[in-house]
N, C-alpha and C. Protein backbone atom coordinates (compact mmCIF):
# COMPACT_ATOMS: atom_id res chain seq x y z
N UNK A 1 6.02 -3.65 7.98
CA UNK A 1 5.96 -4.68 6.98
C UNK A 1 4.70 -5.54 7.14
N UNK A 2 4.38 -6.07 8.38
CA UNK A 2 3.31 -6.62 8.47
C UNK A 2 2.00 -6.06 8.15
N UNK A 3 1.70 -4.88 8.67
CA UNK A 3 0.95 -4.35 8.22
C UNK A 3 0.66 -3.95 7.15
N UNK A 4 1.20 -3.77 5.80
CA UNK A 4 1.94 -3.91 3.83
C UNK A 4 1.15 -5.51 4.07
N UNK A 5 1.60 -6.28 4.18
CA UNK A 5 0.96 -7.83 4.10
C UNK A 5 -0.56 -7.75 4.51
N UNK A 6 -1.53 -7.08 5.50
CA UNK A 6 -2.54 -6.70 6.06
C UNK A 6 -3.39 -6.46 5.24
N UNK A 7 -2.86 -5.23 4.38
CA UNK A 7 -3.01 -4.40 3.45
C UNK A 7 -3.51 -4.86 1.87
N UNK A 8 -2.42 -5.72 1.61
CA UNK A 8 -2.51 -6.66 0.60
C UNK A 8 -3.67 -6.75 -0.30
N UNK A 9 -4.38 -6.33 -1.20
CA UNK A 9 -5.60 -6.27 -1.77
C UNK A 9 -6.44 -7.86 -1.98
N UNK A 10 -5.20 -8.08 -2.69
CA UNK A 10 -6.20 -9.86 -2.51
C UNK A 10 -5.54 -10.92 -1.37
N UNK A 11 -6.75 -11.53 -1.26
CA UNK A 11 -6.58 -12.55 -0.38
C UNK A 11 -5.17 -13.04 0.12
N UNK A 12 -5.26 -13.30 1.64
CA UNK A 12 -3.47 -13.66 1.60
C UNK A 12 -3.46 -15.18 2.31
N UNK A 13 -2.71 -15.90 1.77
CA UNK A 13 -3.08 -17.20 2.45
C UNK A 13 -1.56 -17.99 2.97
N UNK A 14 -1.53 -18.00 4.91
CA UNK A 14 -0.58 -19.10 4.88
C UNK A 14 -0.49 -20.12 5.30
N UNK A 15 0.17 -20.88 4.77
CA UNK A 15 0.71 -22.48 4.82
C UNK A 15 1.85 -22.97 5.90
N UNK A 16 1.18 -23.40 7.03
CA UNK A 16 1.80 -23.69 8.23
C UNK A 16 2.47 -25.10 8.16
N UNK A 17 3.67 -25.03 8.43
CA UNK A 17 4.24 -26.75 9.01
C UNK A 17 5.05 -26.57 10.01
N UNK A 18 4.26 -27.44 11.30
CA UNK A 18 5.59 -27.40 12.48
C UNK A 18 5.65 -25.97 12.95
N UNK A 19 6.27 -25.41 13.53
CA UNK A 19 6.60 -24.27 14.59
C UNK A 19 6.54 -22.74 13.89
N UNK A 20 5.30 -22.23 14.33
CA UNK A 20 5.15 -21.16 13.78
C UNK A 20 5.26 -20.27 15.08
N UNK A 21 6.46 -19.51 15.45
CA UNK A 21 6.15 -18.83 16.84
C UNK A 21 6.44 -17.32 16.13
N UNK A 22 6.53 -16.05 17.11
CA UNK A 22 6.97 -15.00 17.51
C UNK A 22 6.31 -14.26 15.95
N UNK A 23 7.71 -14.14 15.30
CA UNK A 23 7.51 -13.01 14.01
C UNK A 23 6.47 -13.99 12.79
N UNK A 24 7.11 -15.53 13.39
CA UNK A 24 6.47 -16.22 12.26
C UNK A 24 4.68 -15.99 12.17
N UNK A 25 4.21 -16.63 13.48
CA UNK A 25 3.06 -16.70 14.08
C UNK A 25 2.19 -14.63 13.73
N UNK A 26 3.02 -13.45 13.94
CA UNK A 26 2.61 -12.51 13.36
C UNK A 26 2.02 -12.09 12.16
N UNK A 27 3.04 -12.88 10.98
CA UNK A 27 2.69 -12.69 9.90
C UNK A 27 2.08 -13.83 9.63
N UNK A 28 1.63 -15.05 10.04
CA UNK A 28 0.67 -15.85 9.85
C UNK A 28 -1.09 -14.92 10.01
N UNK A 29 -1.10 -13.97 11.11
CA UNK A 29 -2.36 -13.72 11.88
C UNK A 29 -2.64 -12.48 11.18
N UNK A 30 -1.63 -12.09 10.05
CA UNK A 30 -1.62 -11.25 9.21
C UNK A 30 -2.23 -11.20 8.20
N UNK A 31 -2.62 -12.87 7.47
CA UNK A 31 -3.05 -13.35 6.64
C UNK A 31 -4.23 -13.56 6.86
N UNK A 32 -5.20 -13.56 5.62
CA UNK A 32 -6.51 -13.75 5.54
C UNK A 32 -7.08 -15.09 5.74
N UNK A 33 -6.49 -16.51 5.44
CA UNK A 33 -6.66 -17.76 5.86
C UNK A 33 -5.20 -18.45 6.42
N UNK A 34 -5.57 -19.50 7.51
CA UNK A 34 -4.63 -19.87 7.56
C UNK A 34 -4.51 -21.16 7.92
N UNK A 35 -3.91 -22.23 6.71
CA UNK A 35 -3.71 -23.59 6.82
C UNK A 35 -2.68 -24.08 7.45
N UNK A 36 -2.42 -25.16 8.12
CA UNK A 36 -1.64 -25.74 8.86
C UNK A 36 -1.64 -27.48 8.59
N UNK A 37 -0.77 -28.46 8.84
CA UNK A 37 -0.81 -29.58 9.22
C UNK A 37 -1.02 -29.74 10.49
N UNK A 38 -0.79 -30.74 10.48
CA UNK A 38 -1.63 -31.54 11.95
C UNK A 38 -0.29 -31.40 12.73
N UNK A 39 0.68 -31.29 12.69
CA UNK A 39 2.01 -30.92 13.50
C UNK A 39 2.36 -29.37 13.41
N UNK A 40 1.48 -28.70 12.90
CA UNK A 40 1.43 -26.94 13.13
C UNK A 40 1.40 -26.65 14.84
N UNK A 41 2.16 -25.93 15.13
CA UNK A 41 2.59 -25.39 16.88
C UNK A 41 2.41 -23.87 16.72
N UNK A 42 1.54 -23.36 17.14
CA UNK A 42 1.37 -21.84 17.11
C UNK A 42 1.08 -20.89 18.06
N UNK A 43 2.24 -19.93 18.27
CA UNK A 43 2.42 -19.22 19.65
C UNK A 43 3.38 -18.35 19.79
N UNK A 44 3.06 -17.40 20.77
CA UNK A 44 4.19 -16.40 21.40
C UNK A 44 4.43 -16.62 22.36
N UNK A 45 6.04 -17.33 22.42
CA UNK A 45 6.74 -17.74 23.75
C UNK A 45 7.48 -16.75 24.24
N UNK A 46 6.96 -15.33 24.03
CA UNK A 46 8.35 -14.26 24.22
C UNK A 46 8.13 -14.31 26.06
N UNK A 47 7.07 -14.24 26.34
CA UNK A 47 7.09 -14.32 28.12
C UNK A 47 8.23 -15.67 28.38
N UNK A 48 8.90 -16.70 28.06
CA UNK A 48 9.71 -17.41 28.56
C UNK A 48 11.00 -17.39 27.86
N UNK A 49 11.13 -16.69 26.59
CA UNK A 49 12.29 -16.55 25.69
C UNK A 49 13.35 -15.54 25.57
N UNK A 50 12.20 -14.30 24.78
CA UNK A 50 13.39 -13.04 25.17
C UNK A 50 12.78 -12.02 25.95
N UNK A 51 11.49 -12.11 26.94
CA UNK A 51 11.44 -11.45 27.36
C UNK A 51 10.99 -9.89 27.04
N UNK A 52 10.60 -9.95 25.55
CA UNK A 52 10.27 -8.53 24.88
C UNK A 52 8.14 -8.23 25.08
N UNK A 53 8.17 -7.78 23.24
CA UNK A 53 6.40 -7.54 23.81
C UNK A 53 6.01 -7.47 22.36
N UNK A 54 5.15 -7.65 22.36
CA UNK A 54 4.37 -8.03 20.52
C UNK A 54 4.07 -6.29 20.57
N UNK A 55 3.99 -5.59 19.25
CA UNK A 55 3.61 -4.51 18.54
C UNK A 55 2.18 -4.67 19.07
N UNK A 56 1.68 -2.87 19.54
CA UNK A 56 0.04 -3.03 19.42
C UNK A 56 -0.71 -3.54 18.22
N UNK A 57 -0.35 -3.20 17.10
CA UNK A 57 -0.78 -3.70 15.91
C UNK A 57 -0.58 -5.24 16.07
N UNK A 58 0.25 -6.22 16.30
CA UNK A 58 0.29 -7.53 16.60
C UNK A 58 -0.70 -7.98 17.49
N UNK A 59 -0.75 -7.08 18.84
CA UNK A 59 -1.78 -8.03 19.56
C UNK A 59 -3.07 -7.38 19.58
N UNK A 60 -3.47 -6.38 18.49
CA UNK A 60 -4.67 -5.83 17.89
C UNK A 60 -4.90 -7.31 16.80
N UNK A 61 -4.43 -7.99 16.35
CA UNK A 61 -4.47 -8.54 15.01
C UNK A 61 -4.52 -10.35 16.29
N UNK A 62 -4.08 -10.22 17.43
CA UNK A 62 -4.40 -11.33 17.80
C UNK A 62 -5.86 -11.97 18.33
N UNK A 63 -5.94 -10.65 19.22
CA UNK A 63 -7.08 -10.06 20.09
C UNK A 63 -8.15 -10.50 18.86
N UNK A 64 -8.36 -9.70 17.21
CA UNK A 64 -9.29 -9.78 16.76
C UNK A 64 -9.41 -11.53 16.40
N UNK A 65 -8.88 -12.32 16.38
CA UNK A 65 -8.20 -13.50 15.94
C UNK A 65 -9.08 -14.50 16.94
N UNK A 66 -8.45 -14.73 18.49
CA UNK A 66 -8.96 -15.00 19.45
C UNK A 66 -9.97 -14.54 20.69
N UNK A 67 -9.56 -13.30 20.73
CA UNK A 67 -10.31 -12.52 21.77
C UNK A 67 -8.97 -11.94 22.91
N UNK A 68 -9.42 -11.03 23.62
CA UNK A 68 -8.42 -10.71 24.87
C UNK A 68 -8.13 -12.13 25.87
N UNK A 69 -8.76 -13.21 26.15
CA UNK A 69 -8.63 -13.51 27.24
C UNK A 69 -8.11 -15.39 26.77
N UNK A 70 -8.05 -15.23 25.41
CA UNK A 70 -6.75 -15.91 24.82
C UNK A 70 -6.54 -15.36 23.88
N UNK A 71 -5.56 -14.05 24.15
CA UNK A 71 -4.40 -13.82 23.87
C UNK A 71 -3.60 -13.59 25.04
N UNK A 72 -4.31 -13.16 25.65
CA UNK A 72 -3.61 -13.22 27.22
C UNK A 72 -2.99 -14.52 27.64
N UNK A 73 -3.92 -15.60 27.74
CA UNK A 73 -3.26 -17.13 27.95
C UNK A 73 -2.28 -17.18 26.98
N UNK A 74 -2.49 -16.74 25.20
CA UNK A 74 -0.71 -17.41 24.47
C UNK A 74 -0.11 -16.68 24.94
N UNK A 75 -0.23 -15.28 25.73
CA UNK A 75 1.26 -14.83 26.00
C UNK A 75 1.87 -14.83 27.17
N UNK A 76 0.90 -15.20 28.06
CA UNK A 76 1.11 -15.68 29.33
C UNK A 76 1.62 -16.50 29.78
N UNK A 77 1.26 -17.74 28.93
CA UNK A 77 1.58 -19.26 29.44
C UNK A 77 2.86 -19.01 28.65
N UNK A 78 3.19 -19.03 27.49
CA UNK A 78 4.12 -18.75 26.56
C UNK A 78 4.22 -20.55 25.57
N UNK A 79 2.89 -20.82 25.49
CA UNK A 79 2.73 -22.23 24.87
C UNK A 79 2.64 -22.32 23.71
N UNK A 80 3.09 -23.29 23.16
CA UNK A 80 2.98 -23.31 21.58
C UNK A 80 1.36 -23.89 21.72
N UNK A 81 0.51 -23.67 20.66
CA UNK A 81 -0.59 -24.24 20.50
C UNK A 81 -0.78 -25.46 19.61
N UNK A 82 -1.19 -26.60 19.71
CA UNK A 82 -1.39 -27.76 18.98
C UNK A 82 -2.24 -27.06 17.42
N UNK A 83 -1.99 -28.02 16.64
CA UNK A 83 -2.77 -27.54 15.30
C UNK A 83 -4.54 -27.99 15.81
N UNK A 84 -4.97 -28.90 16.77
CA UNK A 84 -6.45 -28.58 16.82
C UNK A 84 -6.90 -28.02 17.48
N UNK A 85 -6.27 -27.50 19.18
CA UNK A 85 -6.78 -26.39 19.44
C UNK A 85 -7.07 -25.25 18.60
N UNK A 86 -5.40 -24.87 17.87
CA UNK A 86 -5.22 -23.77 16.97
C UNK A 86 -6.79 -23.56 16.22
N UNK A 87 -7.13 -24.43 15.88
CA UNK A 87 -8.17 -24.59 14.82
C UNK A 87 -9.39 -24.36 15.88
N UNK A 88 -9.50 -24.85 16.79
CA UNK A 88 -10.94 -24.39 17.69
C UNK A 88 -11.04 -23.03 18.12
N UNK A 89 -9.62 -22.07 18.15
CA UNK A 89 -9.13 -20.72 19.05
C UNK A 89 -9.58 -20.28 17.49
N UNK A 90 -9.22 -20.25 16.41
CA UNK A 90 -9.73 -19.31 15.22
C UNK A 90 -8.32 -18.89 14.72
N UNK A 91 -7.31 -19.97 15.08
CA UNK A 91 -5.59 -19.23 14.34
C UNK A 91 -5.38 -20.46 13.37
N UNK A 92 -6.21 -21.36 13.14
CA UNK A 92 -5.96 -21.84 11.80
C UNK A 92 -7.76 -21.72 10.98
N UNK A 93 -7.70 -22.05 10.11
CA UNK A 93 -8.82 -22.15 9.33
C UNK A 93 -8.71 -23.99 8.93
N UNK A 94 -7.78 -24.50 8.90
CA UNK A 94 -7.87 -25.72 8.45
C UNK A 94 -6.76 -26.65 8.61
N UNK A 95 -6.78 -27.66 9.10
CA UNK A 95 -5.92 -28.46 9.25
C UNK A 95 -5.37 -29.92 8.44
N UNK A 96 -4.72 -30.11 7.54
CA UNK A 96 -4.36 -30.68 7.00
C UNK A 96 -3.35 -31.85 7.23
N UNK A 97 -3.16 -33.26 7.18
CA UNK A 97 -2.03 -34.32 7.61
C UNK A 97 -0.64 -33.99 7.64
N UNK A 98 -0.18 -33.55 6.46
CA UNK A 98 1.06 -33.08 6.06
C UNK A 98 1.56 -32.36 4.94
N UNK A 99 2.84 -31.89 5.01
CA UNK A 99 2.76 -30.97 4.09
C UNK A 99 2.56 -31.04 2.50
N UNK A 100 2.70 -32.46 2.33
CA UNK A 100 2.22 -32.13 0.43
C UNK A 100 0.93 -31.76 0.32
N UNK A 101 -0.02 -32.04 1.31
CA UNK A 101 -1.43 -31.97 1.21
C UNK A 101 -1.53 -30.41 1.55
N UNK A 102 -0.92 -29.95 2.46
CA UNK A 102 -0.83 -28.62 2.87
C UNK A 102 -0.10 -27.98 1.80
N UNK A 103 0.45 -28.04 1.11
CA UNK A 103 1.26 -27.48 -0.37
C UNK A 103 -0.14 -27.47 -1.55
N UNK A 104 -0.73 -28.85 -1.76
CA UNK A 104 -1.82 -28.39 -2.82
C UNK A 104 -3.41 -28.34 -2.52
N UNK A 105 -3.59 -28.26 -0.47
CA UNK A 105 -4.61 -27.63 -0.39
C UNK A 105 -4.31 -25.98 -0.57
N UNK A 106 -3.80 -25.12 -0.21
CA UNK A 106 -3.13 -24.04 -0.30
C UNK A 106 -3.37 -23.50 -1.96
N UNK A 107 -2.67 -24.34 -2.55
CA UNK A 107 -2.74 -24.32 -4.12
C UNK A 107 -4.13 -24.36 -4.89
N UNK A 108 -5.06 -25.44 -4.09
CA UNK A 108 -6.73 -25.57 -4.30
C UNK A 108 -7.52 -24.19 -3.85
N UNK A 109 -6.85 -23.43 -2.75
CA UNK A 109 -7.92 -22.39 -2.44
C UNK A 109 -7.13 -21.63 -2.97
N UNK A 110 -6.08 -21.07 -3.25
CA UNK A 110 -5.23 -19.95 -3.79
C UNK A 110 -6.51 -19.61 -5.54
N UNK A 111 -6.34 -20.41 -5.91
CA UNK A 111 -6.75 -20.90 -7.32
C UNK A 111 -8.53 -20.64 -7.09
N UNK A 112 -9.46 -21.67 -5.97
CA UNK A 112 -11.09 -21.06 -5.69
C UNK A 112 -10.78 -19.85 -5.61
N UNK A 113 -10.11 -18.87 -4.45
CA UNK A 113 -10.63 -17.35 -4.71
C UNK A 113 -10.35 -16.55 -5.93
N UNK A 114 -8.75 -16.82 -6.61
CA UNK A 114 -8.64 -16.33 -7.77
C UNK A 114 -9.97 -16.14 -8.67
N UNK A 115 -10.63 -17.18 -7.95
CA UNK A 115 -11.62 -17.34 -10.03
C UNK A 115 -12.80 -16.48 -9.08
N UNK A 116 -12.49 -15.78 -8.41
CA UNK A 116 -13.90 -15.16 -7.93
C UNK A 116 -14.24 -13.68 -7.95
N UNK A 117 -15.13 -13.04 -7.98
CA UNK A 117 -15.36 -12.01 -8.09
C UNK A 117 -13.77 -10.39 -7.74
N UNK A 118 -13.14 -10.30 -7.91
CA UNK A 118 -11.91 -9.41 -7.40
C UNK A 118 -12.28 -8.14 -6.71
N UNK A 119 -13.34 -7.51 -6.84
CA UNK A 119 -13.77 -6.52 -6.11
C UNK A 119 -14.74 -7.03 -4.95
N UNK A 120 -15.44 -8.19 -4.77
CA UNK A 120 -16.15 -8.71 -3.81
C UNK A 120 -14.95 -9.13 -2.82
N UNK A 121 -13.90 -9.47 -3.31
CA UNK A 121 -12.57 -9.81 -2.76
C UNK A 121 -12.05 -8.67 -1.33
N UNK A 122 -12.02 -7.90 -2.30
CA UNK A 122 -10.88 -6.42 -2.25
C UNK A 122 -12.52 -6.01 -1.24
N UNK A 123 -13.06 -5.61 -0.87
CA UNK A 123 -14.11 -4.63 -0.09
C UNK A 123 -14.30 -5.59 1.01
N UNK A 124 -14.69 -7.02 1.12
CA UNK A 124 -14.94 -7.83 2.34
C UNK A 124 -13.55 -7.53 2.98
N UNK A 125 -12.33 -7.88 2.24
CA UNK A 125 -11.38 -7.62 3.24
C UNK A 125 -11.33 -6.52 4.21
N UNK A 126 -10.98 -5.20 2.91
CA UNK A 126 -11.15 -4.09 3.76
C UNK A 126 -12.35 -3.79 4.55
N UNK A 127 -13.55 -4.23 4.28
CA UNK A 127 -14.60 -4.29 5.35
C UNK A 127 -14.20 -4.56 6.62
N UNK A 128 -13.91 -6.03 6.95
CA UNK A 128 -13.20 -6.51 7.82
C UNK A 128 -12.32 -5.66 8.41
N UNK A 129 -11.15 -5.29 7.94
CA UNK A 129 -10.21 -4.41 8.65
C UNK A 129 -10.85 -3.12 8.96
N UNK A 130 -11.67 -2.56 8.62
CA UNK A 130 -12.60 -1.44 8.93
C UNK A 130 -13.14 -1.95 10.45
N UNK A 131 -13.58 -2.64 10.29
CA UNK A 131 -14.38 -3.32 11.35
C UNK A 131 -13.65 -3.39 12.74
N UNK A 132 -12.31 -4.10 12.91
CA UNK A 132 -11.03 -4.30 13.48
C UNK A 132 -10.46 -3.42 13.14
N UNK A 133 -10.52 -2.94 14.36
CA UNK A 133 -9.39 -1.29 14.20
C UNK A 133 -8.29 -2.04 14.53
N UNK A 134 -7.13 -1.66 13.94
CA UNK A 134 -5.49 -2.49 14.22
C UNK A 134 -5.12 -0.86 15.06
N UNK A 135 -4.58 -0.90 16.31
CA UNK A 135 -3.38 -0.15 16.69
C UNK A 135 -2.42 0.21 15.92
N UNK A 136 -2.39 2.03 16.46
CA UNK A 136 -0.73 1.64 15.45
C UNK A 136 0.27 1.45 16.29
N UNK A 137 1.53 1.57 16.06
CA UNK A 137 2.74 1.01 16.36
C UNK A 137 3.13 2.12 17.16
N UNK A 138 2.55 3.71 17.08
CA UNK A 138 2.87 4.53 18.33
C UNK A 138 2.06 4.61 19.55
N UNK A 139 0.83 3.80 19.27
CA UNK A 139 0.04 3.77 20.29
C UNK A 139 0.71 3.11 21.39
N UNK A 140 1.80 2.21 21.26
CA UNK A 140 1.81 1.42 22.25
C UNK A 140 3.34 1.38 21.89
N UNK A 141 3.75 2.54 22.11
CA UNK A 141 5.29 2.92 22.10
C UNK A 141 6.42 2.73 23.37
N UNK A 142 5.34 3.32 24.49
CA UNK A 142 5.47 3.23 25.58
C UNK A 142 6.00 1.70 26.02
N UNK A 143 5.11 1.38 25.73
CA UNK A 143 5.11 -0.23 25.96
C UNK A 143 6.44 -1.32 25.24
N UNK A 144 6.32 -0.91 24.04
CA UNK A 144 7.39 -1.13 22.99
C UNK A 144 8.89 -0.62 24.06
N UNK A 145 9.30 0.15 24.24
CA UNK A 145 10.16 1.09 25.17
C UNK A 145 10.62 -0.03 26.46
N UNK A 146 9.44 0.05 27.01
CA UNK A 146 9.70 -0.45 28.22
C UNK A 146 10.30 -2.26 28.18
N UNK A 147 10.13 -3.01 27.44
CA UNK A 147 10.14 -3.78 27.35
C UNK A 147 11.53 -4.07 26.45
N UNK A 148 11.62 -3.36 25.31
CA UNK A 148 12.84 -3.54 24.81
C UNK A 148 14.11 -2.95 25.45
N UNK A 149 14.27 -1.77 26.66
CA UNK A 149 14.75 -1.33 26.88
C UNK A 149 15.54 -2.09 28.32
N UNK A 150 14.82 -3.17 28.76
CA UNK A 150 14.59 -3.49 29.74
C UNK A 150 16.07 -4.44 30.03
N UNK A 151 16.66 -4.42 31.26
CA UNK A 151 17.54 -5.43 31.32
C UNK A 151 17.08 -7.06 31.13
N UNK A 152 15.80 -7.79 31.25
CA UNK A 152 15.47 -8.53 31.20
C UNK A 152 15.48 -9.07 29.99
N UNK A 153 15.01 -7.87 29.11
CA UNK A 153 15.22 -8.22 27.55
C UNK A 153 16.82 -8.38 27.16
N UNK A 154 18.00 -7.95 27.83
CA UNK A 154 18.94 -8.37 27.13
C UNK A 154 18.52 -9.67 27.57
N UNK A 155 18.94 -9.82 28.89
CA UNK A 155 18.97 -11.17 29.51
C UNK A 155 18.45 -11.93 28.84
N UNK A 156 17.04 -11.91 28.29
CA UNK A 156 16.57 -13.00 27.42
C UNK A 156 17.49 -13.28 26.30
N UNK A 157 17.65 -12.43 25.69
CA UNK A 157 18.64 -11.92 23.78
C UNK A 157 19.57 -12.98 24.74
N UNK A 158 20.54 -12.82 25.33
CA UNK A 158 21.98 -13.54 25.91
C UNK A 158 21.81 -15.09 25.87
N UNK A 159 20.35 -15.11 27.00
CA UNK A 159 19.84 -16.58 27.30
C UNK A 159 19.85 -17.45 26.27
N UNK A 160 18.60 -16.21 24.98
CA UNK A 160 18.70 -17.58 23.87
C UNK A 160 19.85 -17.36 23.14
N UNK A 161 20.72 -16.46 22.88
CA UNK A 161 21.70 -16.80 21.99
C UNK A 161 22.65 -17.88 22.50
N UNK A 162 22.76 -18.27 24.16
CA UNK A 162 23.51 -18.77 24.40
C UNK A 162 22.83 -19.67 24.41
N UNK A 163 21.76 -20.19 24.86
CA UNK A 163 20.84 -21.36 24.61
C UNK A 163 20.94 -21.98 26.53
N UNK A 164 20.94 -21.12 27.14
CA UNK A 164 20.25 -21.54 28.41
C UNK A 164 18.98 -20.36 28.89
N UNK A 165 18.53 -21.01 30.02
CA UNK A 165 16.97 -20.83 30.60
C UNK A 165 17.57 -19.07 30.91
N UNK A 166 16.64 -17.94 30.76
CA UNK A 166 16.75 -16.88 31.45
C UNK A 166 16.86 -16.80 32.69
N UNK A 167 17.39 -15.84 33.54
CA UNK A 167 16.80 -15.64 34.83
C UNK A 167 16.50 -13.82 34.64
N UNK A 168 15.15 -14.06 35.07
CA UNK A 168 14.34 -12.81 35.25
C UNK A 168 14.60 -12.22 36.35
N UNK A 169 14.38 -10.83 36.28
CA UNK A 169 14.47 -9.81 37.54
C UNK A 169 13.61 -8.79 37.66
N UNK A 170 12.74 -8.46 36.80
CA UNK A 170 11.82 -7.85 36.44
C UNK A 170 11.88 -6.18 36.34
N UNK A 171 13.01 -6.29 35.88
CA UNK A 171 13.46 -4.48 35.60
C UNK A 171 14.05 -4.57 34.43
């Protein structure tokens, strides 16, 4: 699915408020711009939550975003990111006060690219993704496997459904 959103011919733009983590934060990094308020939190806490592992295609799409050596820190530390770091790391494009402003800045650029060339549109993107090879989703199957399969990963699933801290064991 994310990758269908990737894909997307025209421009894709999202509108962040407050806590964008895990699947949210995916299909945010999915998108071609991405606005936030000033209380936007953006991150993969799965290293302290459930214990699972982002799709190669996810941390192909982060990697191109930030670089390897923060994406490593969001998934390491497992921190939400403030909306102005966010904005210095390259996971927002713009930061906005709050959300009405974030509702009709969103609405202001939705509307600038509309009126613009549609094939200058459609080729920079796919340029771009040409450029950024995305993983696919069997490349890193293995990985996918190991991690979902893992007792730790229930343990996490249990932890948060029950809403206390995991305890890890690392198998």
């Amino acid at each position: 699915m994310l990758g269908a959103l990737e894909r997307v011919r025209v421009p894709t733009i999202a509108a962040i408020a407050g806590a964008c983590t895990g699947g949210g934060a995916g299909i945010a990094a999915c998108c071609d711009i991405r606005i936030g308020t000033a209380s936007a939190r953006i991150g993969f806490p799965i290293a302290r939550t459930l214990g699972n592992c982002l799709s190669m295609s996810n941390i192909s799409r982060v990697v191109a975003l930030v670089g390897p050596a923060r994406t490593k820190d969001l998934i390491f530390t497992a921190r939400l990111i403030e909306a102005p770091e966010a904005l210095a790391l390259g996971l927002l494009n713009e930061v906005v006060p709050d959300v009405a402003t974030l509702q009709r800045r969103a609405a202001e650029t939705a509307k600038l690219i509309a009126g613009h060339a549609p094939i200058t549109m459609e080729t920079a993107k796919e340029a771009v993704l040409r450029l950024r090879r995305t993983l696919s989703r069997e490349e890193g199957r293995d990985l996918i496997l190991r991690a979902y399969m893992s007792e730790d990963f229930r343990e996490g699933m249990d932890a948060f459904l029950n809403k206390r801290t995991p305890e890890w064991k690392g198998k």
